[in-house]
C-alpha atoms as a PDB file:
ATOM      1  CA  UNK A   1       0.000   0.000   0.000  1.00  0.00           C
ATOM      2  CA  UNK A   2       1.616   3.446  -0.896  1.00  0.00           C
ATOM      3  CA  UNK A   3       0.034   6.998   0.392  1.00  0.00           C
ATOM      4  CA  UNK A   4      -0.215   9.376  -2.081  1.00  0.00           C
ATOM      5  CA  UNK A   5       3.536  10.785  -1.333  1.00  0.00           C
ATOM      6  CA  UNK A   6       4.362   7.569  -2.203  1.00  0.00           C
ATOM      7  CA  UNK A   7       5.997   6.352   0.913  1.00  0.00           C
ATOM      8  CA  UNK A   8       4.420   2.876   2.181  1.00  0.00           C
ATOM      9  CA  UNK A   9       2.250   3.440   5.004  1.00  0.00           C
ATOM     10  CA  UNK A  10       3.525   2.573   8.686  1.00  0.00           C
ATOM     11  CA  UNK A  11       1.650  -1.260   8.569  1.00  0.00           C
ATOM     12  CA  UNK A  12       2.773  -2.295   5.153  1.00  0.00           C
ATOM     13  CA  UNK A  13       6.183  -1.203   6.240  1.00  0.00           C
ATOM     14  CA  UNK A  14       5.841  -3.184   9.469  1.00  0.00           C
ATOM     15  CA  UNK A  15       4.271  -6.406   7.703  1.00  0.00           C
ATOM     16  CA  UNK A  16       6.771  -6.866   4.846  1.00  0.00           C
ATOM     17  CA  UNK A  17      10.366  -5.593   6.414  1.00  0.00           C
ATOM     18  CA  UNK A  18       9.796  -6.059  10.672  1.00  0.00           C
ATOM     19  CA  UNK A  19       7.466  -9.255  11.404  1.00  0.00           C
ATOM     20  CA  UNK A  20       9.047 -12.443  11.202  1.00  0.00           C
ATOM     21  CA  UNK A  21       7.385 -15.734   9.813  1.00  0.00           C
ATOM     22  CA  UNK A  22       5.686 -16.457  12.347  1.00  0.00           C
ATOM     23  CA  UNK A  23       4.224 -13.139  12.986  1.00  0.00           C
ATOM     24  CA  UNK A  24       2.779 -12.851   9.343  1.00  0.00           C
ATOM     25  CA  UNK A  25       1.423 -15.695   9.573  1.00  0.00           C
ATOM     26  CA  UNK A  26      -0.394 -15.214  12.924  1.00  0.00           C
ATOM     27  CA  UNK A  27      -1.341 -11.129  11.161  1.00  0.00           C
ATOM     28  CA  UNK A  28      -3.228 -13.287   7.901  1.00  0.00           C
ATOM     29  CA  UNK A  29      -4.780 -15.799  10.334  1.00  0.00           C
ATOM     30  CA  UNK A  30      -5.834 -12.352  12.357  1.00  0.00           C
ATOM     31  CA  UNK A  31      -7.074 -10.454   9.158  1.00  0.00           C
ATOM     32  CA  UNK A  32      -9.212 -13.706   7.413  1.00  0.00           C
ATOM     33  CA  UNK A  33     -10.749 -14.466  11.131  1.00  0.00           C
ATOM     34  CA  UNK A  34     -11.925 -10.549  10.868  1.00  0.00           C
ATOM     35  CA  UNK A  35     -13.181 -10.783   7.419  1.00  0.00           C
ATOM     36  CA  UNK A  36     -14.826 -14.258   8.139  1.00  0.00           C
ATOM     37  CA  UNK A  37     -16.854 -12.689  10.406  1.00  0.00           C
ATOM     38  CA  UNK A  38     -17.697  -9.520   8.916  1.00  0.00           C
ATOM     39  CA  UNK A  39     -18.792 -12.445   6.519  1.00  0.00           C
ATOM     40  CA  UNK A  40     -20.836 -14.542   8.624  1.00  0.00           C
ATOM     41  CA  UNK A  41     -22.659 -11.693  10.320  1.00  0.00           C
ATOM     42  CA  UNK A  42     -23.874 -10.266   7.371  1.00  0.00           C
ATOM     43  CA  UNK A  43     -24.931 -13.167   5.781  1.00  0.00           C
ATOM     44  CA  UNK A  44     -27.003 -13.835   9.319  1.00  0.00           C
ATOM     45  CA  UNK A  45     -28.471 -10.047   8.457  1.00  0.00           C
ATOM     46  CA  UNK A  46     -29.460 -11.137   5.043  1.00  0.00           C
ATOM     47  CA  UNK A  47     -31.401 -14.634   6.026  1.00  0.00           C
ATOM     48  CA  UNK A  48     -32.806 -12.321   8.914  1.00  0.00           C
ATOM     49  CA  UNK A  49     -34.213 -10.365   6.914  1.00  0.00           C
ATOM     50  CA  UNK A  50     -35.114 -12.906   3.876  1.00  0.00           C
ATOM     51  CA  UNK A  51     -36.840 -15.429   7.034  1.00  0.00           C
ATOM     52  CA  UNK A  52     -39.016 -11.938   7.854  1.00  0.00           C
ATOM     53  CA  UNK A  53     -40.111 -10.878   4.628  1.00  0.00           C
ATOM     54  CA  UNK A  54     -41.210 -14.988   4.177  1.00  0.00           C
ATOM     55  CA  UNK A  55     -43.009 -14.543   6.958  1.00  0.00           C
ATOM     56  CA  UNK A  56     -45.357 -11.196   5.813  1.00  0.00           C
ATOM     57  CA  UNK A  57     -48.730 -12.049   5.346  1.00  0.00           C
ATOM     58  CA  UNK A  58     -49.855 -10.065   1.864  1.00  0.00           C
ATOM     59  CA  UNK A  59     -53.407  -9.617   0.527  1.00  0.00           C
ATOM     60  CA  UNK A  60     -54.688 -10.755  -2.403  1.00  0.00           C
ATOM     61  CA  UNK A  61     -54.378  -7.129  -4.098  1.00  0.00           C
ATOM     62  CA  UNK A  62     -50.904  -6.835  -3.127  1.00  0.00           C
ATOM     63  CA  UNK A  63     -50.301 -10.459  -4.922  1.00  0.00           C
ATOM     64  CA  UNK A  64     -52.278  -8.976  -7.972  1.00  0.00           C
ATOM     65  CA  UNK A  65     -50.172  -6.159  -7.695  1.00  0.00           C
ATOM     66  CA  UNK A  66     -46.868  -7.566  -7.626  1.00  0.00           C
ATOM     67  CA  UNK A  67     -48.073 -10.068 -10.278  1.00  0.00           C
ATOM     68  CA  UNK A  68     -49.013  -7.008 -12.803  1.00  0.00           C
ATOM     69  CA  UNK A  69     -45.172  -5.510 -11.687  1.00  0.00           C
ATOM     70  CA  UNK A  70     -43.137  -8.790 -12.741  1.00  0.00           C
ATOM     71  CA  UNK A  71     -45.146  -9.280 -15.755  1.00  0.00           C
ATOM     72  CA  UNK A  72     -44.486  -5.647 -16.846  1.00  0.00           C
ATOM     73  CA  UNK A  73     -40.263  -6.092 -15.806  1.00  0.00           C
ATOM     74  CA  UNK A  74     -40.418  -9.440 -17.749  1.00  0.00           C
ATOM     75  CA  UNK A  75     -42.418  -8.183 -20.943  1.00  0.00           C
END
């Protein structure tokens, strides 16, 4: 990673020239654990939210409705 001087910022620096193997490998195991989980919770948002909108009751106009909508995006 470069700034825009073009000097490497502090943690690149750090990561590539100061940390042994062991400690790179321990700062990726760190980062994907992170990540993972930014993963996983979102994905629980998303079924959250997909398991309420199942579980809407809708009325027969608002079927019709929708009906009239996907036959207009797919025509």
């Amino acid at each position: 990673m470069e700034s825009r001087s073009g000097t490497h910022t502090h943690s690149h620096t750090q990561f590539k020239g100061k940390l042994g193997n062991e400690e790179r490998k321990k700062a990726a195991a760190e980062r994907a654990n992170s990540s993972s989980f930014a993963t996983r919770s979102h994905r629980l948002q998303l079924l959250n939210k997909i398991l309420q909108l199942i579980s809407l009751q809708i009325t027969a106009s608002q079927e019709e409705e929708l009906e009239l909508l996907f036959a207009g995006l797919s025509g």
